[in-house]
C-alpha atoms as a PDB file:
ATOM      1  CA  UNK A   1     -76.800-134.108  32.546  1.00  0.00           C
ATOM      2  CA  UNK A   2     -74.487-131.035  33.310  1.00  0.00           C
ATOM      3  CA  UNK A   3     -73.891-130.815  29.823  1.00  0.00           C
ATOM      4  CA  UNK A   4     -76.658-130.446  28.055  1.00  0.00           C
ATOM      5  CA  UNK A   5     -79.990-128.511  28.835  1.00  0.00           C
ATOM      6  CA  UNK A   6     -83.226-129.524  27.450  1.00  0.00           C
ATOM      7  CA  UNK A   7     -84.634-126.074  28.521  1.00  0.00           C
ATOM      8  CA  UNK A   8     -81.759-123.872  26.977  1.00  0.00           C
ATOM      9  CA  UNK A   9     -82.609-126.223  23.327  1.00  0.00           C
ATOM     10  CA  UNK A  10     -86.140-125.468  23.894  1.00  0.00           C
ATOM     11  CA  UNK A  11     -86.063-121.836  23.973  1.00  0.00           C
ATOM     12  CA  UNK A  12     -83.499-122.077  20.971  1.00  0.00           C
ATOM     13  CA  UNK A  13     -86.371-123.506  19.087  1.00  0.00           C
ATOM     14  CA  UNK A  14     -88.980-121.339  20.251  1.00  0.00           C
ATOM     15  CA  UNK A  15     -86.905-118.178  18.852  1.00  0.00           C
ATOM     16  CA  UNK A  16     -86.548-120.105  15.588  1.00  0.00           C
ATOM     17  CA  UNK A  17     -90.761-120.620  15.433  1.00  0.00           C
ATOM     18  CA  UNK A  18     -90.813-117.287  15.784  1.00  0.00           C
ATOM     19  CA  UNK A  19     -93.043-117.150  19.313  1.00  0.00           C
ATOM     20  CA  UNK A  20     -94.799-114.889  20.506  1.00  0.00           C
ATOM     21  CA  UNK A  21     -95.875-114.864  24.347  1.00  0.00           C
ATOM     22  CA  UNK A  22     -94.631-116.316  27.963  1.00  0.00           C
ATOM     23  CA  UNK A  23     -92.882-118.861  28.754  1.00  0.00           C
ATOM     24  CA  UNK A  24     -93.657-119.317  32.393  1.00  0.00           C
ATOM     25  CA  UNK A  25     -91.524-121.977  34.579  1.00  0.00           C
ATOM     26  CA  UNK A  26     -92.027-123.193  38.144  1.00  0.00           C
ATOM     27  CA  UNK A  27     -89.719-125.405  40.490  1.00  0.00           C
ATOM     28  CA  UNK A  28     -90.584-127.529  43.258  1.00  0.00           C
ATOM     29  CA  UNK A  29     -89.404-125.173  45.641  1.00  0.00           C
ATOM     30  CA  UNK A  30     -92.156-122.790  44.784  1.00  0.00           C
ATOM     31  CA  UNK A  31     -89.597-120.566  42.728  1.00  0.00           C
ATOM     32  CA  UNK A  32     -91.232-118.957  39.549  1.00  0.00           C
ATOM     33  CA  UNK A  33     -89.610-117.731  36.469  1.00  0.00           C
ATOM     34  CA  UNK A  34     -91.318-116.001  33.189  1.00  0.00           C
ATOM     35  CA  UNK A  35     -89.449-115.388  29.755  1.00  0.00           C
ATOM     36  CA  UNK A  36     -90.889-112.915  27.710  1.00  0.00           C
ATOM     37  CA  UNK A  37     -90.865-113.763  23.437  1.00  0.00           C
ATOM     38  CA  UNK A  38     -91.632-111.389  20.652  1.00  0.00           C
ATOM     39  CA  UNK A  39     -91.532-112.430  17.547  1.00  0.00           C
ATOM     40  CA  UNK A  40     -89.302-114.912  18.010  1.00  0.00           C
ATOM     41  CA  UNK A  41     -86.640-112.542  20.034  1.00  0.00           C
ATOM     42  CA  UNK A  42     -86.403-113.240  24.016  1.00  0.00           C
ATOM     43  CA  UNK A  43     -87.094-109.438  25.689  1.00  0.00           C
ATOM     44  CA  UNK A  44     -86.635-110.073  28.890  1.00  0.00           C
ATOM     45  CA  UNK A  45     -86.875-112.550  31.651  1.00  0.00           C
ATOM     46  CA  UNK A  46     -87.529-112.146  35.560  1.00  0.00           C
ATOM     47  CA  UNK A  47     -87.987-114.145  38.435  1.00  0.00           C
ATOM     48  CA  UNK A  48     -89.373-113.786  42.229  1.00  0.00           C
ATOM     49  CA  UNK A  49     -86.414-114.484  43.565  1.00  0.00           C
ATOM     50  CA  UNK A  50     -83.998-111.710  45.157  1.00  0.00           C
ATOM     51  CA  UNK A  51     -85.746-109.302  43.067  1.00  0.00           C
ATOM     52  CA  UNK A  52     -84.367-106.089  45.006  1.00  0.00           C
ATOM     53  CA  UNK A  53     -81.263-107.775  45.168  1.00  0.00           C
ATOM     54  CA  UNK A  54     -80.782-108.365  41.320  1.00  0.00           C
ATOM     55  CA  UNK A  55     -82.368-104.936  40.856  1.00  0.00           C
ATOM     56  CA  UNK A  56     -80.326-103.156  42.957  1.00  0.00           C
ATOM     57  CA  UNK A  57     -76.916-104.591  41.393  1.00  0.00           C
ATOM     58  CA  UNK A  58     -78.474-103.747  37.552  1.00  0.00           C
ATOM     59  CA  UNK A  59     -78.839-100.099  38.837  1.00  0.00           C
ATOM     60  CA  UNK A  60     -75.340 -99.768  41.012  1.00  0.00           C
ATOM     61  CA  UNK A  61     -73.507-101.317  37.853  1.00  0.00           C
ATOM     62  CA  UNK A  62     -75.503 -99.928  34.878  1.00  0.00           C
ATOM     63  CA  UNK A  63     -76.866 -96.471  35.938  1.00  0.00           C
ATOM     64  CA  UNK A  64     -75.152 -95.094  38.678  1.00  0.00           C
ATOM     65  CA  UNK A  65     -76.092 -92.070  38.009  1.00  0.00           C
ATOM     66  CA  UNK A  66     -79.631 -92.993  38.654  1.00  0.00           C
ATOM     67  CA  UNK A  67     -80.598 -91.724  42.493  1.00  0.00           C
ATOM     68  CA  UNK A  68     -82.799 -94.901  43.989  1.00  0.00           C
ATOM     69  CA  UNK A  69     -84.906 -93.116  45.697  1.00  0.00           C
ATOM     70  CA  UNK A  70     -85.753 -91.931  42.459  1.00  0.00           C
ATOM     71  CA  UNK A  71     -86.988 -95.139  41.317  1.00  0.00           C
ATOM     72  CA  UNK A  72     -90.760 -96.784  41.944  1.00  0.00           C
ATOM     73  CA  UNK A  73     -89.684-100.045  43.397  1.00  0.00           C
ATOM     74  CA  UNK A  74     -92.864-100.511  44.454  1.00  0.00           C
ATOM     75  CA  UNK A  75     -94.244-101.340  41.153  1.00  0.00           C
ATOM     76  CA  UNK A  76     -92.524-103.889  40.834  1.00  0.00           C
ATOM     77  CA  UNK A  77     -93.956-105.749  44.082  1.00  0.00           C
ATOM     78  CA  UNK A  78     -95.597-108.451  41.299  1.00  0.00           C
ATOM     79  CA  UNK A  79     -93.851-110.446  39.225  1.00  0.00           C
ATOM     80  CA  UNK A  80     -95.709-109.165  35.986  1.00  0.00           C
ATOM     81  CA  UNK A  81     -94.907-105.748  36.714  1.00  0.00           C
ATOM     82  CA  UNK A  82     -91.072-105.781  36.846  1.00  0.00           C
ATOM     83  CA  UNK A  83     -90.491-104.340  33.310  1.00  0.00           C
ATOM     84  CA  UNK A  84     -91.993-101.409  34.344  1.00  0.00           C
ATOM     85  CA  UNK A  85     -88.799-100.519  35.193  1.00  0.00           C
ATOM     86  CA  UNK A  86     -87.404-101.061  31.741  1.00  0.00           C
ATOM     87  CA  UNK A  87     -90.220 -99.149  30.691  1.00  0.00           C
ATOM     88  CA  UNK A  88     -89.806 -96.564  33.053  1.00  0.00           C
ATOM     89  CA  UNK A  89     -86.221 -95.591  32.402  1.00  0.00           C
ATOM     90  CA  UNK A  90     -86.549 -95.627  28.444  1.00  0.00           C
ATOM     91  CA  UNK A  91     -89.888 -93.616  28.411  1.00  0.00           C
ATOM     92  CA  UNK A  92     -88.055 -90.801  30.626  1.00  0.00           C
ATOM     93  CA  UNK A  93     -84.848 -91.210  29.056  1.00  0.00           C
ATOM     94  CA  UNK A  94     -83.287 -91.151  32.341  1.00  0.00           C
ATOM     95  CA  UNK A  95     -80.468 -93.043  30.871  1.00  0.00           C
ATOM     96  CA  UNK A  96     -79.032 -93.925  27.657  1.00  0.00           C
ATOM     97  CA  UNK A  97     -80.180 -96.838  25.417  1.00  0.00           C
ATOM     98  CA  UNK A  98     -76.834 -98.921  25.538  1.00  0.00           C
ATOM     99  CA  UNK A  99     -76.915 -99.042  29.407  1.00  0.00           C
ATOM    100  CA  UNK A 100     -80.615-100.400  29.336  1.00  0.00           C
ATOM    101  CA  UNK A 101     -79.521-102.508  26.917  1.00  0.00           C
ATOM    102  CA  UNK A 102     -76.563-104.040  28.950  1.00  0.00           C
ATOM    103  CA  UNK A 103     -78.890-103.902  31.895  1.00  0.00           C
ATOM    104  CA  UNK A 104     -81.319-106.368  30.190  1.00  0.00           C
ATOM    105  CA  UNK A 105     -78.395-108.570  28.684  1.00  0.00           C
ATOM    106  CA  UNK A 106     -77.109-109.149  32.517  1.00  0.00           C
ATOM    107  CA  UNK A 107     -80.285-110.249  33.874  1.00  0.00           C
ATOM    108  CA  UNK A 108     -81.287-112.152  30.869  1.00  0.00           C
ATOM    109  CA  UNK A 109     -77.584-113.771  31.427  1.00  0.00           C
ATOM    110  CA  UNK A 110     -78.225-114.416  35.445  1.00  0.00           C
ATOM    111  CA  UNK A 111     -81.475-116.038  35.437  1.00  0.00           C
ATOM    112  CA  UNK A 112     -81.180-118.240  32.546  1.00  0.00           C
ATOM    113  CA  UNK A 113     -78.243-119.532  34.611  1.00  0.00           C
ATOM    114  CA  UNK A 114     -80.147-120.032  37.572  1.00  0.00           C
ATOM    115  CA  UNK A 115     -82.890-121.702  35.474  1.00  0.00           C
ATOM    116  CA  UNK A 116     -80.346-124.286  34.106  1.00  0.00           C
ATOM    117  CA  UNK A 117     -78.522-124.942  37.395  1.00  0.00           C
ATOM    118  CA  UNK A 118     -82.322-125.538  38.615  1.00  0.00           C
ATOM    119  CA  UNK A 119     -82.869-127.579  35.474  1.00  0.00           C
ATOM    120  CA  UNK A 120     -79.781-129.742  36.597  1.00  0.00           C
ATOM    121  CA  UNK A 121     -80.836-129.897  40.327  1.00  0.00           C
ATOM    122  CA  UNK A 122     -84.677-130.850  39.832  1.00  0.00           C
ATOM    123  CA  UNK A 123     -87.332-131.285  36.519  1.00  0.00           C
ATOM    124  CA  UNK A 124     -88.757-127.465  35.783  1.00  0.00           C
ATOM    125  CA  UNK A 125     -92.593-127.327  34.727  1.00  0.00           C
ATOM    126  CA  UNK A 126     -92.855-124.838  31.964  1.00  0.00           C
ATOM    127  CA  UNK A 127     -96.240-123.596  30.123  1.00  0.00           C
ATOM    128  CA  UNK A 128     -96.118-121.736  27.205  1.00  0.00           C
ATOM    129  CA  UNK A 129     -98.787-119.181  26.612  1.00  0.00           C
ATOM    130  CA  UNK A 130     -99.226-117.551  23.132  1.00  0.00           C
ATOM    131  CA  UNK A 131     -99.764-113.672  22.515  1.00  0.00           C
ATOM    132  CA  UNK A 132    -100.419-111.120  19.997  1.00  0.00           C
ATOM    133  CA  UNK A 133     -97.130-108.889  19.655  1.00  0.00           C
ATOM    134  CA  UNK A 134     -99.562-106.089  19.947  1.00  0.00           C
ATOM    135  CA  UNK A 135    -100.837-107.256  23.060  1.00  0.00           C
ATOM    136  CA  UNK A 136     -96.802-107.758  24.135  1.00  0.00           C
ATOM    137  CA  UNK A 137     -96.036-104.182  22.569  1.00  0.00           C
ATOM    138  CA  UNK A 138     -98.939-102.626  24.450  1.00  0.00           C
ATOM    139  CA  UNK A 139     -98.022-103.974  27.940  1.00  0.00           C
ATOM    140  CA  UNK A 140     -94.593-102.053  27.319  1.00  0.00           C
ATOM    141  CA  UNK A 141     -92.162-104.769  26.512  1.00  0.00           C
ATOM    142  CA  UNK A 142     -89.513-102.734  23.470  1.00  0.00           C
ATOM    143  CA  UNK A 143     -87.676-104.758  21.198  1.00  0.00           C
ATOM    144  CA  UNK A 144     -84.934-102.488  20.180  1.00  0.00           C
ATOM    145  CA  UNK A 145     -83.580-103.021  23.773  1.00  0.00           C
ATOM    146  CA  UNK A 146     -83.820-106.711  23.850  1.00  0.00           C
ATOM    147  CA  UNK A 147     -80.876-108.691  23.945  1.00  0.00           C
ATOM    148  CA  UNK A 148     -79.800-108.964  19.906  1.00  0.00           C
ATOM    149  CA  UNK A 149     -79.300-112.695  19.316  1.00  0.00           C
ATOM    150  CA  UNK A 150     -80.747-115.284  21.234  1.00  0.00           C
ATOM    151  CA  UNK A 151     -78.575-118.285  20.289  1.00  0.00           C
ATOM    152  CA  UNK A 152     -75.279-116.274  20.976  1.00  0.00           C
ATOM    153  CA  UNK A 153     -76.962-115.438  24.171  1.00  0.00           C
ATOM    154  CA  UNK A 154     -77.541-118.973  25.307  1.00  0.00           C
ATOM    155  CA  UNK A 155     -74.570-119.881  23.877  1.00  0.00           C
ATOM    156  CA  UNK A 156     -72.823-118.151  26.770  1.00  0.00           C
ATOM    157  CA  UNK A 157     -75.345-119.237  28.897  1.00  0.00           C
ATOM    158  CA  UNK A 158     -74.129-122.926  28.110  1.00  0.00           C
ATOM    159  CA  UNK A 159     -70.715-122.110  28.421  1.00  0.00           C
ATOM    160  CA  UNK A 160     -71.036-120.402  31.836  1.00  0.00           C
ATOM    161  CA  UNK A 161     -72.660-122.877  33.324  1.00  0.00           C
ATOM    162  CA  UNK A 162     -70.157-126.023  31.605  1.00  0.00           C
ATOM    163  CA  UNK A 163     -67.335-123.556  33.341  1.00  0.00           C
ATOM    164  CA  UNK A 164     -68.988-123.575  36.530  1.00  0.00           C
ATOM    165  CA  UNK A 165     -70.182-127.075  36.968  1.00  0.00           C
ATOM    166  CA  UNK A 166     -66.534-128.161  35.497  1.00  0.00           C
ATOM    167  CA  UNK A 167     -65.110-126.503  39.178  1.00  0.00           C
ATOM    168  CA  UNK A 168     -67.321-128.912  40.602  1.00  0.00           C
ATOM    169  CA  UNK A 169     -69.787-125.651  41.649  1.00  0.00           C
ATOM    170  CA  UNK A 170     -72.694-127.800  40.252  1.00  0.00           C
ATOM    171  CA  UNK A 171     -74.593-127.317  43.051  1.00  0.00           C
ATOM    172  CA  UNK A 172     -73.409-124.012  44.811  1.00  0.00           C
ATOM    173  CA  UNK A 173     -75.954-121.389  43.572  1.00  0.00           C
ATOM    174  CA  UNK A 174     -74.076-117.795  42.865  1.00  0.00           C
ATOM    175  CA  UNK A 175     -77.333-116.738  45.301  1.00  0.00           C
ATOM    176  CA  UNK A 176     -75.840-118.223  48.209  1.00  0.00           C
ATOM    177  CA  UNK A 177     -73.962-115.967  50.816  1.00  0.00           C
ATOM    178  CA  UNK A 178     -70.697-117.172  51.899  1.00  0.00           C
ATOM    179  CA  UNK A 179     -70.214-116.415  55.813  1.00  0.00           C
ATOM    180  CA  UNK A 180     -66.884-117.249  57.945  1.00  0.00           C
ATOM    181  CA  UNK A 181     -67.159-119.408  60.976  1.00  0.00           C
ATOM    182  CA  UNK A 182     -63.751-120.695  62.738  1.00  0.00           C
ATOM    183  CA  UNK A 183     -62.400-117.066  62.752  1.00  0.00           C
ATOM    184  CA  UNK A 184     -60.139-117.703  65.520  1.00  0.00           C
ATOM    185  CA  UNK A 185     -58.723-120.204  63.538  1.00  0.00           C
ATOM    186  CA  UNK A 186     -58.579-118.790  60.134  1.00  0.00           C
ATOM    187  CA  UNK A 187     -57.099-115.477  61.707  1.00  0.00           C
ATOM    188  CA  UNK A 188     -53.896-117.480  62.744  1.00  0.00           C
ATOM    189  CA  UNK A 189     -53.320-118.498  59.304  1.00  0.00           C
ATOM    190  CA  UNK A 190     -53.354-115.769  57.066  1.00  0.00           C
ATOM    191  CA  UNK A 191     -52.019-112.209  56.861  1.00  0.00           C
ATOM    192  CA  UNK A 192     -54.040-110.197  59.520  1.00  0.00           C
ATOM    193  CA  UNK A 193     -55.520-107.525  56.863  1.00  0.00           C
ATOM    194  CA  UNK A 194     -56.620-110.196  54.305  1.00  0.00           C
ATOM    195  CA  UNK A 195     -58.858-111.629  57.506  1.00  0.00           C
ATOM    196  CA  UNK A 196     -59.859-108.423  58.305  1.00  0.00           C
ATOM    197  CA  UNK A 197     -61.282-107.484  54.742  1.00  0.00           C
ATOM    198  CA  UNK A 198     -63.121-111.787  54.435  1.00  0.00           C
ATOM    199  CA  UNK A 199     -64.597-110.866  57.941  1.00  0.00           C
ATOM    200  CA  UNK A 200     -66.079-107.188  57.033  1.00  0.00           C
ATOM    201  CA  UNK A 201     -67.547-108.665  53.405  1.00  0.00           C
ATOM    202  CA  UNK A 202     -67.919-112.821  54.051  1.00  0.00           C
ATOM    203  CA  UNK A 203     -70.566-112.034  56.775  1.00  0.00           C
ATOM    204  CA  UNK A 204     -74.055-114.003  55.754  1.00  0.00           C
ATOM    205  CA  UNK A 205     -75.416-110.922  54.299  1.00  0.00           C
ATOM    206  CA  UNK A 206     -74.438-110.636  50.683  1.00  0.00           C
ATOM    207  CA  UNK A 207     -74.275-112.872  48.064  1.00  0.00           C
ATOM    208  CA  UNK A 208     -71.856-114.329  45.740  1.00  0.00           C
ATOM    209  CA  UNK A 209     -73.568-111.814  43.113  1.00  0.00           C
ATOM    210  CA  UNK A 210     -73.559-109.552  45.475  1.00  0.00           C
ATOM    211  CA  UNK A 211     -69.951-109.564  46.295  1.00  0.00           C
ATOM    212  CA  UNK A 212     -68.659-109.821  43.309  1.00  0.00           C
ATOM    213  CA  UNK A 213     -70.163-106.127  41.955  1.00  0.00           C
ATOM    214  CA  UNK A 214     -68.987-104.913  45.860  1.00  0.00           C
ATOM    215  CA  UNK A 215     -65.283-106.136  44.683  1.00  0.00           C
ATOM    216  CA  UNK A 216     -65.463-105.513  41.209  1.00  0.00           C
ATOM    217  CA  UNK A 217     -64.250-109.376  40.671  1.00  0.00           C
ATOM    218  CA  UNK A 218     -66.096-112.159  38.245  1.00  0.00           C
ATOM    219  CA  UNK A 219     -68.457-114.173  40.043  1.00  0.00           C
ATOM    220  CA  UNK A 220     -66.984-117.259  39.217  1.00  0.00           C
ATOM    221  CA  UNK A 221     -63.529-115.932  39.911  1.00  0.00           C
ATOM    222  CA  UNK A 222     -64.539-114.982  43.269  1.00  0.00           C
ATOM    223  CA  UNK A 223     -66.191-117.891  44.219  1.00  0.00           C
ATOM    224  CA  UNK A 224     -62.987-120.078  43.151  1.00  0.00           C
ATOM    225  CA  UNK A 225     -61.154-118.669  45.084  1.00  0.00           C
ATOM    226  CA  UNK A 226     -63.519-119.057  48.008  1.00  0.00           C
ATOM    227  CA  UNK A 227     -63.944-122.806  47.757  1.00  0.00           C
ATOM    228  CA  UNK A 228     -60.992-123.885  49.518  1.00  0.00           C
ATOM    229  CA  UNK A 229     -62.023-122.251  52.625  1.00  0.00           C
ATOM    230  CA  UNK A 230     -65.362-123.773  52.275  1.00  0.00           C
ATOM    231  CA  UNK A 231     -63.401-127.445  52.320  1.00  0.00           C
ATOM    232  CA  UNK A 232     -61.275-126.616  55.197  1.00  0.00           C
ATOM    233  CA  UNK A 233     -64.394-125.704  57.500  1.00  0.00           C
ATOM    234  CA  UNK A 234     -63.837-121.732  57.301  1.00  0.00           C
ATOM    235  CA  UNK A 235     -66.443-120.884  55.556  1.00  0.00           C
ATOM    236  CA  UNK A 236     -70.112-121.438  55.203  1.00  0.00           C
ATOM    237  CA  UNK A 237     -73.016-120.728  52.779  1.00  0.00           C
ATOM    238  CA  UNK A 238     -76.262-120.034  53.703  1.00  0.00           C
ATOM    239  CA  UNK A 239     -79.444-119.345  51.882  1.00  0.00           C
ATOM    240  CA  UNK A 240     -80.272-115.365  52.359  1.00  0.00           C
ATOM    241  CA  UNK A 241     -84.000-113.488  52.010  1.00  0.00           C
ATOM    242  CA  UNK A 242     -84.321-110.654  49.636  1.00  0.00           C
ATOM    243  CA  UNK A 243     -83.887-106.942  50.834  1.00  0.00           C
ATOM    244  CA  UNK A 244     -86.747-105.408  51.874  1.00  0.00           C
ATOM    245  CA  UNK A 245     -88.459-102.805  49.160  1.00  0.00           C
ATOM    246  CA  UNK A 246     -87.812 -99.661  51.740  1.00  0.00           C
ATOM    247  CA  UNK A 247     -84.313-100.399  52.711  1.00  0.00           C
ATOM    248  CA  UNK A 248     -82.748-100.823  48.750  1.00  0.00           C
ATOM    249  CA  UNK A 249     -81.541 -96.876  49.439  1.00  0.00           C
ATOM    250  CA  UNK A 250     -79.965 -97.019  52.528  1.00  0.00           C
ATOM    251  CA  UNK A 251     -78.127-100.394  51.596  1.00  0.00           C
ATOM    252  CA  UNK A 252     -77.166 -98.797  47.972  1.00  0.00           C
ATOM    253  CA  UNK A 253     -75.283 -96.567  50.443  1.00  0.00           C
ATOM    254  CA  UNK A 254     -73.517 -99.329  52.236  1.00  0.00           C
ATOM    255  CA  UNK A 255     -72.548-101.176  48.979  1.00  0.00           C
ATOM    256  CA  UNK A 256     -70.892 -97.788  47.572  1.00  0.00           C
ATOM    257  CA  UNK A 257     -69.273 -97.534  51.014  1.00  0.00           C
ATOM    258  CA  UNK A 258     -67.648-100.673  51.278  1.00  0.00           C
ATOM    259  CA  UNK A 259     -67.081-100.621  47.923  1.00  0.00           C
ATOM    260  CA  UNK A 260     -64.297 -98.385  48.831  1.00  0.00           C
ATOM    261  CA  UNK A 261     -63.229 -99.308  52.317  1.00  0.00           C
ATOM    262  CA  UNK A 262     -62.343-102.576  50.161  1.00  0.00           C
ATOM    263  CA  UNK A 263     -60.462-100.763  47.557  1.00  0.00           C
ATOM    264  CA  UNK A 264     -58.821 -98.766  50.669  1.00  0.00           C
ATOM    265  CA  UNK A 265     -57.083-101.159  52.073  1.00  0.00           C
ATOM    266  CA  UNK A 266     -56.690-103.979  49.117  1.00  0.00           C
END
């Protein structure tokens, strides 16, 4: 049911047993998940799906500051090795505790929302593997960055996804990437630098996520407002690979640069 989600109640309870360990979650299109518990308190949760795409929004939004180049991306080439990032930042203090913090809150936030709108699409398997906190602690995972409260967190989880589905977006993933097609056609019918600024950023190569950070506009917002030219056969959206590891610098570059061509001419 769009409503409810069996897999949002079941990590409720998990967090009220106080668990300790992974939650690990596969789909039947081969996508994986893993949610990270300690003590009871969710620290983190990742995915191997648009990894370097997810990553390189967290750092463009939360720590621009941060020089990419700067960062080992290639440890985090396995899915068990993508807190090492986390890690990485807080060990070096590279940036302060309340952006890490509102780094982990946003991914926690994305792909728990991609786990439910899989939940409503197709069953998820899910295994739950107990651990010692010590052995959690020792791998690296920190509680005092964690999200603070997991109900309130999938709370809004639950109320994302009710807003979402209630557009009838049920089964448009914010993954997708919306591309034009008809552009002869759409460029007769609106204002000439409107079509000029879909065509530069609606072109199969970022997503809705991605988009919305490049235009500094809600996701769901933006993707509203792109529906209708979905229905009236001006738009498309297509199903896009991850960036490749060596290219997240030189596309960083590109985001920041149309970032503000967009804002240039808006």
């Amino acid at each position: 049911m769009i409503n409810k989600s069996e897999l949002l109640e079941k990590l409720a309870l998990l967090g009220e047993q106080q668990f300790t360990g992974i939650v690990a979650l596969d789909a039947h299109n081969k996508k994986h998940w893993q949610i990270y518990y300690v003590l009871g308190k969710l620290v983190w949760v990742q995915s191997d799906f648009h990894i370097y795409r997810s990553w390189r929004r967290s750092f463009l939004k939360y720590c621009p500051e941060i020089s990419v180049e700067k960062i080992p991306f290639s440890k985090i080439a396995l899915l068990s090795q993508q807190y090492y990032l986390i890690s990485y930042l807080h060990e070096y203090q590279l940036v302060k505790r309340e952006q890490i913090k509102a780094l982990i809150e946003k991914q926690t936030s994305e792909l728990l929302f991609d786990l439910v709108q899989q939940e409503y699409k197709q069953s998820l398997q899910y295994t739950c593997e107990p651990k010692s906190s010590h052995a959690l602690l020792k791998e690296g995972f920190i509680i005092s960055i964690a999200p603070d409260n997991l109900e309130e967190t999938l709370t809004q989880v639950k109320q994302t996804w009710l807003q979402w589905s209630g557009k009838g977006l049920a089964s448009c993933s914010p993954n997708l990437s919306p591309c034009l097609k008809n552009n002869e056609d759409l460029s007769q019918t609106i204002p000439g630098l409107i079509y000029r600024n879909m065509a530069r950023l609606l072109n199969g190569q970022n997503t809705l996520r991605d988009l919305s950070l490049i235009m500094n506009q809600n996701v769901f917002d933006l993707t509203c407002a792109l529906m209708p030219y979905f229905f009236k056969g001006y738009l498309r959206l297509l199903e896009v690979s991850d960036l490749p590891e060596l290219n997240l610098s030189q596309v960083s570059s590109r985001f920041q640069s149309a970032d503000l061509s967009y804002s240039s001419r808006s």
